[in-house]
Protein backbone atom coordinates (compact mmCIF):
# COMPACT_ATOMS: atom_id res chain seq x y z
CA UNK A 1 0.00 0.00 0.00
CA UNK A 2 2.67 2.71 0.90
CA UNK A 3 4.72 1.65 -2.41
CA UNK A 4 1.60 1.88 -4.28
CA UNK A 5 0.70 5.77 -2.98
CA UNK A 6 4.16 6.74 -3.45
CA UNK A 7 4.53 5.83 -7.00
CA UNK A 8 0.73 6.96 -7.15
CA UNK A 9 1.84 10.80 -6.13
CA UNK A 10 5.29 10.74 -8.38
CA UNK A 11 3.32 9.60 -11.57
CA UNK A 12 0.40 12.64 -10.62
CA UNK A 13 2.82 14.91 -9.43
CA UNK A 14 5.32 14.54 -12.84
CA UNK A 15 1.58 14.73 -14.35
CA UNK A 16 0.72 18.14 -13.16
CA UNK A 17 4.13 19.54 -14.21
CA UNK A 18 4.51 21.69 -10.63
CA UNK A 19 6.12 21.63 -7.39
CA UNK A 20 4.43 21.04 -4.59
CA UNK A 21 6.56 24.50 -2.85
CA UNK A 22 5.45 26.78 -5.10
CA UNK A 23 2.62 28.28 -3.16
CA UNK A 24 -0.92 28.48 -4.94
CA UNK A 25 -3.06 31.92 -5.05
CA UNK A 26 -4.72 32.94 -2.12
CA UNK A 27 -8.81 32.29 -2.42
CA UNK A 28 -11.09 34.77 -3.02
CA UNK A 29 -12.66 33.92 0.18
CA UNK A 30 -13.09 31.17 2.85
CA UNK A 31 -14.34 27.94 2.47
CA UNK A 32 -16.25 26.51 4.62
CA UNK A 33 -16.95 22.78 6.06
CA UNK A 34 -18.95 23.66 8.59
CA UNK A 35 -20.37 27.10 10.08
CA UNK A 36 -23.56 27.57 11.89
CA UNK A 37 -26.05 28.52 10.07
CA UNK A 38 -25.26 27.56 6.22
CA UNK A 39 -27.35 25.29 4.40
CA UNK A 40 -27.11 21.54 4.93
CA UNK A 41 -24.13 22.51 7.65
CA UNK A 42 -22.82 18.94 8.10
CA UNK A 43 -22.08 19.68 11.67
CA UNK A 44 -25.75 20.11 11.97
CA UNK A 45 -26.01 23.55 13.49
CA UNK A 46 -28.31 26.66 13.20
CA UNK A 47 -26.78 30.39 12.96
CA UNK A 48 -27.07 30.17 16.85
CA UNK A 49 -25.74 26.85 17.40
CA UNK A 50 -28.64 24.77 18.12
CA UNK A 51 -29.09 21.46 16.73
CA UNK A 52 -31.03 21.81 13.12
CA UNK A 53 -34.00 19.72 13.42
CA UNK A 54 -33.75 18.94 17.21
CA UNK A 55 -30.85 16.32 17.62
CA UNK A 56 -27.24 17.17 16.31
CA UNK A 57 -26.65 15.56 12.98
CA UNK A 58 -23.92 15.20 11.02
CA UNK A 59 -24.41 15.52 7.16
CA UNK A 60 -22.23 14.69 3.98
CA UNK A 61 -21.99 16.02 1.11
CA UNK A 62 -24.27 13.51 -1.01
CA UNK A 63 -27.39 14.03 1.41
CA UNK A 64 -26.24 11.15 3.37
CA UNK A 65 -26.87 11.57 7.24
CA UNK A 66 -25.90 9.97 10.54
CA UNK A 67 -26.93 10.73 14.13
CA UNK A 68 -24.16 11.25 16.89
CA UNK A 69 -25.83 9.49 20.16
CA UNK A 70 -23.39 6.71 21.22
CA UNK A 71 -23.73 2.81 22.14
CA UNK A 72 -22.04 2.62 25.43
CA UNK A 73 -20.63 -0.98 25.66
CA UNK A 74 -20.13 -2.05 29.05
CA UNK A 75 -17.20 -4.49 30.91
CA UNK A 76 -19.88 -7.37 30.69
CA UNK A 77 -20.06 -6.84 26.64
CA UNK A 78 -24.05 -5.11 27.41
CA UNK A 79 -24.35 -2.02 25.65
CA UNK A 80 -26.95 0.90 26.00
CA UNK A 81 -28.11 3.74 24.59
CA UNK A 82 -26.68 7.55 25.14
CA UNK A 83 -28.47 10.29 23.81
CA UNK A 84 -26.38 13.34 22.64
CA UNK A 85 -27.88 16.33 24.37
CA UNK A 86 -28.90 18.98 22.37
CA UNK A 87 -26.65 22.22 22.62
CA UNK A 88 -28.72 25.15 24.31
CA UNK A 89 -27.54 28.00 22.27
CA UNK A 90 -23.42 28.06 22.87
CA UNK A 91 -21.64 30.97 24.72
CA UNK A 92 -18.51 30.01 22.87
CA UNK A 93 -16.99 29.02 19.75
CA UNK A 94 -14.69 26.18 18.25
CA UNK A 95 -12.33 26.97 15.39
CA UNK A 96 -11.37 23.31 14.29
CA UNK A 97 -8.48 22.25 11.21
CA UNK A 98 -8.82 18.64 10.20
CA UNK A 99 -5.77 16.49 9.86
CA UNK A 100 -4.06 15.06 6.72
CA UNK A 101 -6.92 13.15 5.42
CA UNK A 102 -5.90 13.35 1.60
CA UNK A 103 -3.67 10.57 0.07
CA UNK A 104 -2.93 11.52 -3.56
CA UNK A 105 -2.94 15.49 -4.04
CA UNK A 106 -5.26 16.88 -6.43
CA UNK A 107 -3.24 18.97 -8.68
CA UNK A 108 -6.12 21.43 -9.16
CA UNK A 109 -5.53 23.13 -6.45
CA UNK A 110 -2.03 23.10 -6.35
CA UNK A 111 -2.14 26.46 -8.68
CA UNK A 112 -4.23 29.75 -8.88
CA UNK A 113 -6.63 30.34 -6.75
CA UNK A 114 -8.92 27.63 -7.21
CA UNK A 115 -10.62 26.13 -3.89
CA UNK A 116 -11.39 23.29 -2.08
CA UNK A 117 -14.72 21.16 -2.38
CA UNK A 118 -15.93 19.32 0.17
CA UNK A 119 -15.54 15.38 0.57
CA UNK A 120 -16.30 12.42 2.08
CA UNK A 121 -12.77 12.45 4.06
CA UNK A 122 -13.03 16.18 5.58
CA UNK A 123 -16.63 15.45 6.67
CA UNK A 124 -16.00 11.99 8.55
CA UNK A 125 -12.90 13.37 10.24
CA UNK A 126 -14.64 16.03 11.39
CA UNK A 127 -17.41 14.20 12.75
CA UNK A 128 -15.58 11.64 14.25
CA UNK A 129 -13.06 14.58 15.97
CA UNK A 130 -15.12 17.15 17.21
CA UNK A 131 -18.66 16.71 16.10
CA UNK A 132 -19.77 15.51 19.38
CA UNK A 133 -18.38 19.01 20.44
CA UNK A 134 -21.15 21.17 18.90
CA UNK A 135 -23.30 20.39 22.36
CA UNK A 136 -20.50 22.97 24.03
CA UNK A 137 -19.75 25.49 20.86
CA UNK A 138 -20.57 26.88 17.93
CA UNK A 139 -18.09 24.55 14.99
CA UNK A 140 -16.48 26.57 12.44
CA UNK A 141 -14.40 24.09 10.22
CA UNK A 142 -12.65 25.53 7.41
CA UNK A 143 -11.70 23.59 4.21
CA UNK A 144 -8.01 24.15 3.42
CA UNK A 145 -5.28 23.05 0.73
CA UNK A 146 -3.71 20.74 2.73
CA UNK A 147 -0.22 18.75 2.20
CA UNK A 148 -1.87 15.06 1.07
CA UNK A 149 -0.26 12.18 2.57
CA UNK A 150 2.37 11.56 -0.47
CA UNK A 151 3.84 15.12 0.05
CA UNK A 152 5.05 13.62 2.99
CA UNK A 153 6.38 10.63 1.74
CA UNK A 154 7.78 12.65 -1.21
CA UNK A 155 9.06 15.05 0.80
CA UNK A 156 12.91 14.58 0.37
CA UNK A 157 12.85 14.97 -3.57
CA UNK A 158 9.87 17.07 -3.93
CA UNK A 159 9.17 19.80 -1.35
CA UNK A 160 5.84 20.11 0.37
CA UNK A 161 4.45 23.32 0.23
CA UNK A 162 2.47 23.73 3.58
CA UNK A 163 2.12 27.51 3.19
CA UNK A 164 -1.12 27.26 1.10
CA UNK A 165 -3.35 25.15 3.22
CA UNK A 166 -2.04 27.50 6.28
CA UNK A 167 -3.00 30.56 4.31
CA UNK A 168 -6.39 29.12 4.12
CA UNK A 169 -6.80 28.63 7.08
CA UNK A 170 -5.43 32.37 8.43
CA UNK A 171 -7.77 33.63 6.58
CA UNK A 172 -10.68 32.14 7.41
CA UNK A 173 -9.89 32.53 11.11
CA UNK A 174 -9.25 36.24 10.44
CA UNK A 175 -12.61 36.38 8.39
CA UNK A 176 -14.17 34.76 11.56
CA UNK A 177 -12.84 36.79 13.86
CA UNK A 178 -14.02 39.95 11.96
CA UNK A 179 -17.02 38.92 11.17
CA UNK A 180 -18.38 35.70 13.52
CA UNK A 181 -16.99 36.92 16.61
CA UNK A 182 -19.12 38.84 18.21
CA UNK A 183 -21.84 37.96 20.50
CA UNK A 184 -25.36 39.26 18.57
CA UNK A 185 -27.12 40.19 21.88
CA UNK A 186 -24.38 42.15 23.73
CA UNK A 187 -21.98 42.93 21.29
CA UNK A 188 -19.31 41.40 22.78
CA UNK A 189 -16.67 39.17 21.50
CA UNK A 190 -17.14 35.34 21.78
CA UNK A 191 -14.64 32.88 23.73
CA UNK A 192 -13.02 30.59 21.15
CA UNK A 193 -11.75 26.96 21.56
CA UNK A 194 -8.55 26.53 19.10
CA UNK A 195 -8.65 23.02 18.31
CA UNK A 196 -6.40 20.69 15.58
CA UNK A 197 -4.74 17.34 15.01
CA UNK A 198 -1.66 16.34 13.40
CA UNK A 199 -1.00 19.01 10.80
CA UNK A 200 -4.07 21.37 11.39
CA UNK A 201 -2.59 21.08 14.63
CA UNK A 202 0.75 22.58 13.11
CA UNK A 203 -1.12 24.77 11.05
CA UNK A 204 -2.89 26.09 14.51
CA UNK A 205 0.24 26.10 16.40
CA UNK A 206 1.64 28.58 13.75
CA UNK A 207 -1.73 30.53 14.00
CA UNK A 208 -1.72 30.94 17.50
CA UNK A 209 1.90 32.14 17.72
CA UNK A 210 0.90 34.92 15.08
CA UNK A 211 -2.14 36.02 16.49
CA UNK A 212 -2.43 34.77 20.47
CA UNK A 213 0.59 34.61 21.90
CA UNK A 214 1.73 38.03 23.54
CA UNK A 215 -1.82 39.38 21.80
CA UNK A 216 -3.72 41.04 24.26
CA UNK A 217 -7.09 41.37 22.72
CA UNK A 218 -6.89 37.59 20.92
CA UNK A 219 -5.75 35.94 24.10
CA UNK A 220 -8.36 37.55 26.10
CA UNK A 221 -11.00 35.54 24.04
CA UNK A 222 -9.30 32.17 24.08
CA UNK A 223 -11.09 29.61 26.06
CA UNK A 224 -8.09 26.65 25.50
CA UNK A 225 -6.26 25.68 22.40
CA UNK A 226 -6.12 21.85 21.88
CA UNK A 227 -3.43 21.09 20.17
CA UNK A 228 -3.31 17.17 19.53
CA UNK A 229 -1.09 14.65 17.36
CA UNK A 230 1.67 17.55 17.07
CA UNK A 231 5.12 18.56 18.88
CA UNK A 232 4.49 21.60 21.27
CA UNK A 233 7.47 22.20 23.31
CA UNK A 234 7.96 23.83 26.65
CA UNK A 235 10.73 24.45 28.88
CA UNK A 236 11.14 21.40 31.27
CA UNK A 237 10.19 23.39 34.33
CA UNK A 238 7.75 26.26 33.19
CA UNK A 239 4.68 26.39 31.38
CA UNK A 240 5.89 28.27 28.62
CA UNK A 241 9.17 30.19 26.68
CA UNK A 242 8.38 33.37 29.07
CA UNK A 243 9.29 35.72 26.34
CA UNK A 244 12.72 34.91 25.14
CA UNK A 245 13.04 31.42 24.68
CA UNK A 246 13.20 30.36 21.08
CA UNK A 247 12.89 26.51 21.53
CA UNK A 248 9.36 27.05 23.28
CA UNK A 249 6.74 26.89 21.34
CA UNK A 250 4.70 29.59 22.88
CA UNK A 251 6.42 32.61 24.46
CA UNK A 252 3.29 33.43 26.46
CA UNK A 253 0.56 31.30 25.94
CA UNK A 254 1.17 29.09 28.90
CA UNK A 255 0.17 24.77 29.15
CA UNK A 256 -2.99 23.97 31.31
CA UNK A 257 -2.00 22.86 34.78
CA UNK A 258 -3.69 23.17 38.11
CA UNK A 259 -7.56 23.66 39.12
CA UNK A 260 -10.44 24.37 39.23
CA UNK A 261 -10.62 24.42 35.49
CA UNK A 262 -7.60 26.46 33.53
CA UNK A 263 -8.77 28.96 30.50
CA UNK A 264 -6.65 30.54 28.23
CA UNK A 265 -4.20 27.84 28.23
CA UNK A 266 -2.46 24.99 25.72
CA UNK A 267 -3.54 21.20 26.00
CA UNK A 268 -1.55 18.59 23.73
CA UNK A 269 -0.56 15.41 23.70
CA UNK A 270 0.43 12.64 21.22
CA UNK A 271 -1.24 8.94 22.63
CA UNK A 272 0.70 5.79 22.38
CA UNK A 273 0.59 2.29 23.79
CA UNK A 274 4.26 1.78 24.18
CA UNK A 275 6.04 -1.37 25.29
CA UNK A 276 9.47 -0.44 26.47
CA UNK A 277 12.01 0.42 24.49
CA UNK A 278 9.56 0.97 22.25
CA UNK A 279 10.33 4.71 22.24
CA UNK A 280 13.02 4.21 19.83
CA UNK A 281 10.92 4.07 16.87
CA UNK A 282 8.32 6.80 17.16
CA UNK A 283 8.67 9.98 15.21
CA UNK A 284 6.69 12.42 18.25
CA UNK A 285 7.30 13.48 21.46
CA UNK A 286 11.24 14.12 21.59
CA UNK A 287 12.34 17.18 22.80
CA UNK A 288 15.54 18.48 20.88
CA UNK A 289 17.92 19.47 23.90
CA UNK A 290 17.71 18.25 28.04
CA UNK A 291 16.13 21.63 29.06
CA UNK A 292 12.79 21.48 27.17
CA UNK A 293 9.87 18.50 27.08
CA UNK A 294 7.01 17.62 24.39
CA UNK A 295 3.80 18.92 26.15
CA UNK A 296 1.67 16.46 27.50
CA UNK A 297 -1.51 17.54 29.03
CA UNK A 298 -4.05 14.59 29.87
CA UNK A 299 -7.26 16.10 30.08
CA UNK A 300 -9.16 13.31 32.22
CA UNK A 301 -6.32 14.33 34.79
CA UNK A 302 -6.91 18.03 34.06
CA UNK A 303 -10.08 17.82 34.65
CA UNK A 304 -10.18 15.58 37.64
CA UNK A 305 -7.77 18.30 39.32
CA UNK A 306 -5.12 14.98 39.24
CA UNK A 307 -1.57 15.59 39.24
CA UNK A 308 -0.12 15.84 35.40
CA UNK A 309 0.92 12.12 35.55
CA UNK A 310 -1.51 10.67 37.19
CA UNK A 311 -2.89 7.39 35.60
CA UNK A 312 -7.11 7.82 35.16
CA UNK A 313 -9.66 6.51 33.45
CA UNK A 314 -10.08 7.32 29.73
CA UNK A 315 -13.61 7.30 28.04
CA UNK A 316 -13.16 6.15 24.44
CA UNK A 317 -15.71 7.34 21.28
CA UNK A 318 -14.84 5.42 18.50
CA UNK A 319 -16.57 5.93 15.30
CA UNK A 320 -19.15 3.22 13.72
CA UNK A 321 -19.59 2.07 10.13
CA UNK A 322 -22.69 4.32 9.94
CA UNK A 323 -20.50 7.25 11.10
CA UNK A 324 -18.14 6.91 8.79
CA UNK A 325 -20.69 5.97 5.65
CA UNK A 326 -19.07 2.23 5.29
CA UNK A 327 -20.30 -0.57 3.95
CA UNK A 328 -19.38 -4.49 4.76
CA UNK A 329 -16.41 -3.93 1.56
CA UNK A 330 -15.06 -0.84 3.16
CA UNK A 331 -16.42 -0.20 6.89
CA UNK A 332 -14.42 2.41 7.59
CA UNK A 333 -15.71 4.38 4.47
CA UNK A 334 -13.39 6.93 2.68
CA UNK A 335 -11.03 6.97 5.58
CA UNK A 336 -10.79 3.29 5.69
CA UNK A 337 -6.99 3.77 4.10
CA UNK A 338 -5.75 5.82 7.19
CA UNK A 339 -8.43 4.46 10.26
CA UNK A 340 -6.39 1.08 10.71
CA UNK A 341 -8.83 -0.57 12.69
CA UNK A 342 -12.52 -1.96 11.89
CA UNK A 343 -15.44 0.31 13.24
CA UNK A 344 -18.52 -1.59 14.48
CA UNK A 345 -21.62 -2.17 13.20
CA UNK A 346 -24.03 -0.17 16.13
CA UNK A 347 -26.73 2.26 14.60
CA UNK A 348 -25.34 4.83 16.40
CA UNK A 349 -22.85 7.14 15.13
CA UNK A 350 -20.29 6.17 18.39
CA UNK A 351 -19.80 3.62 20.14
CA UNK A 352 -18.62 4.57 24.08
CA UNK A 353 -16.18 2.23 26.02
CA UNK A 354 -16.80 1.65 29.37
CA UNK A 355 -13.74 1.05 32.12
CA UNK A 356 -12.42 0.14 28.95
CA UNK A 357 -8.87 2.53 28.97
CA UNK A 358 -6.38 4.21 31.47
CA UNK A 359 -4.18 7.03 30.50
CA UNK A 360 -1.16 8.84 31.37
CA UNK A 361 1.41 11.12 30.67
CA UNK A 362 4.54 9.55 30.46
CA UNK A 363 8.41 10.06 29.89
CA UNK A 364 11.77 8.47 28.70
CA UNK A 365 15.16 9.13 27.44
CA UNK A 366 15.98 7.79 24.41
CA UNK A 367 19.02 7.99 21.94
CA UNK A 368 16.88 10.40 20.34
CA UNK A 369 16.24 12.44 23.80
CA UNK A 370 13.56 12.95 26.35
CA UNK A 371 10.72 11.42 25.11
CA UNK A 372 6.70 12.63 26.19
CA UNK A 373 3.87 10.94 25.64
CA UNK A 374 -0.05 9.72 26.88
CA UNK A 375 0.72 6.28 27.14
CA UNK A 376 -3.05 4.61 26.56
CA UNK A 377 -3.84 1.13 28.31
CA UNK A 378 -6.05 -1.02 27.19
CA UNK A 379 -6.95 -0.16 23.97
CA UNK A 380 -4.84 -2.49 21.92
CA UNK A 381 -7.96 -5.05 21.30
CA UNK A 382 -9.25 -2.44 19.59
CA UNK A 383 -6.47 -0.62 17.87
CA UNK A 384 -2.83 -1.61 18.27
CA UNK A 385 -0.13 0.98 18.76
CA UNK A 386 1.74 1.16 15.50
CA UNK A 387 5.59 2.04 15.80
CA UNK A 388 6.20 5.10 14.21
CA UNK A 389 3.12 6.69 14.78
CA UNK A 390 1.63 5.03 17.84
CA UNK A 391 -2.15 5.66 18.12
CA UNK A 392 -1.91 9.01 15.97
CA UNK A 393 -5.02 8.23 14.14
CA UNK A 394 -7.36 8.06 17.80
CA UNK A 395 -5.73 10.63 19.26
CA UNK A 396 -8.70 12.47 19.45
CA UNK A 397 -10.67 9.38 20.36
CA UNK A 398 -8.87 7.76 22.84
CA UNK A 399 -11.01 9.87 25.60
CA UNK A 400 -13.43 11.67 23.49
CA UNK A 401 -15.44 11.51 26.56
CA UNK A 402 -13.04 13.64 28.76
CA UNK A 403 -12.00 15.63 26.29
CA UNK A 404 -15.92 16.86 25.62
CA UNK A 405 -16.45 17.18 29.38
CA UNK A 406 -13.42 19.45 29.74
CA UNK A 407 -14.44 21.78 26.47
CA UNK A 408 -17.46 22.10 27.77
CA UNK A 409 -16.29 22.81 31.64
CA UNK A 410 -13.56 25.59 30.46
CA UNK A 411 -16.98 26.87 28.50
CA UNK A 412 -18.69 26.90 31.57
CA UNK A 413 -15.52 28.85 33.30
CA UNK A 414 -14.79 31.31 30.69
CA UNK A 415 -16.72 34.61 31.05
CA UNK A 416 -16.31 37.87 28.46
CA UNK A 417 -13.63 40.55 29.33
């Protein structure tokens, strides 16, 4: 399969006749995936955030839909039903970028200003990342020219260019900001949950250092940035670079730590079921000198007011077939070439794990340096830990169910300036 999409992407990219580093045309405006409001929103919202319809549905782009209630399965192998409460108008906001979900690249968009439609792939990762989150905030979900998954295989001979999709996205944060961002009642500007995975978490990270970090006004208005599946370093005994550290990711913008319930702050993490010695293989989490650390934040532990390494319960949403829009041939649907495990067959959208998973932040050294990471327990008869990438693909899944629970608490304890 990997030999296959590499020659794939050579053949297409040799086809289109043009670098992936040459940076396309910036678009005429934003596109969106989801924003409350639009027509057939696939994250199933009205202008106000309210579930279109009365229960939160997600849509695709063919008509097709797919509720997002869960199928708790209990120790015993029982399972019952769990509604998704409906969101009662949301005080806040999320701002979400999707992670590499494209294999080949389309060379389309790889020049002018042409943009981005939406597909199968950016809907189901969407709804299988955050759309249970639209109970807690209003989803805004930009489409963007990402780097496909054969740039980065292909990245040695024929440079990605990441600038594109992360000019897409810039600008449709900006255009929210301007023009989404304020509160219709009051007039006052919205809190905003920052939220990404893998390299929307990248693209965010960059975002957030441009606009948050040592920003007054922006900072004021940020609920939490979750930034999952990517490296965010920090100084080995502070929270952040403190202004004049250039290995720290943020200068200002400091990690979450401590209770009740942190705003304003940085949770990240890259999940893993690692054996030992294990460490040696994975490409995240390694901190480039003995005075800074990968950022782990476990969120069941942040929210449980736990110390940072404590070991706690995890509360796993994986998606179904029916979430995804697979069939018996393909049950993981369009993603079924990245998901690397086999969703179930429950008519609900989720199925919930119960006492299923532990979780905590854990550390190494390796030849490669200090290593940080959420080492997961128990998952493995679901999804194994892979060696390079651990459980990258879940790592919004893993504990869907605390991460939910603490968006919506940091909701709850963010209040306007």
């Amino acid at each position: 399969m990997r030999r296959a999409i590499v020659l794939c992407a050579a053949v297409l990219a040799v086809l289109a006749g043009t670098p992936t580093a040459a940076h396309a045309d910036s678009l005429a405006q934003p596109v969106w995936l989801c924003r409350p409001g639009m027509t057939a929103n696939p994250c199933g919202q009205d202008a106000a955030g309210n579930a279109a319809g009365g229960a939160l549905t997600g849509r695709y782009p063919d008509g097709y839909t797919t509720g997002l209630d869960a199928t708790v399965v209990h120790p015993d192998g029982t399972t019952s039903q769990e509604p998704l409460p409906p969101p009662a108008s949301p005080q806040v906001d999320c701002f979400y970028a999707y992670p590499t979900v494209n294999i080949l690249p389309n060379p389309l968009l790889l020049t002018g200003s042409n943009p981005p439609v939406a597909r199968d792939t950016e809907t189901a990762v969407t709804l299988l990342q955050v759309g249970r989150l639209a109970r807690h905030c209003r989803l805004f979900v930009p489409l963007y020219r990402q780097v496909a998954i054969s740039g980065y295989l292909l990245g040695a001979i024929w440079p990605p260019d990441f600038e594109t999709g992360y000019q897409d996205l810039k600008q449709a944060f900006r255009h929210y900001w301007d023009n989404d961002n304020h509160d219709p009642a009051t007039g006052r500007r919205r809190g905003v949950v920052m939220l990404g995975h893998s390299q929307g978490a990248f693209d965010l990270t960059r975002l957030l250092q441009e606009e948050f970090d040592g920003d007054a006004e922006h900072t004021r208005q940020l609920v939490a940035a979750y930034l999952i599946g990517a490296d965010v370093r920090v100084p080995v005994d502070a929270p952040s670079g403190g202004g004049s550290d250039p290995v720290s990711t943020f200068q200002h913008l400091p990690a979450c730590s401590g209770g009740p319930v942190p705003v304003g702050c940085v949770i990240a993490y890259n999940s893993a079921d690692l054996a030992p010695g294990q460490g040696e293989t994975v490409s995240f989490g390694h901190a480039p000198d003995p005075d800074h650390r990968v950022l782990c934040v476990n969120p069941a532990a942040l929210l449980a007011g736990a110390a940072p390494g404590a070991t706690t319960p995890l509360r796993p949403y994986l998606p179904t077939r029916q979430l995804l829009k697979g069939n018996l041939l393909t049950p993981g649907g369009s993603l079924s070439p990245i998901m690397g495990f086999t969703p179930t067959g429950y008519p609900t959208g989720f199925a919930a794990y119960e006492d299923l998973a532990t979780g905590a932040c854990s550390q190494t050294v390796t030849s490669k340096g200090r290593l940080d990471w959420l080492q997961v327990n128990g998952l493995d008869q679901i999804k194994s830990s892979g060696d390079t990438l651990g459980l990258h693909v879940l790592d919004f899944n893993v504990d869907a169910g605390g991460l939910a629970a603490l968006v919506g608490a940091q909701a709850a304890a963010w209040s306007p300036a």
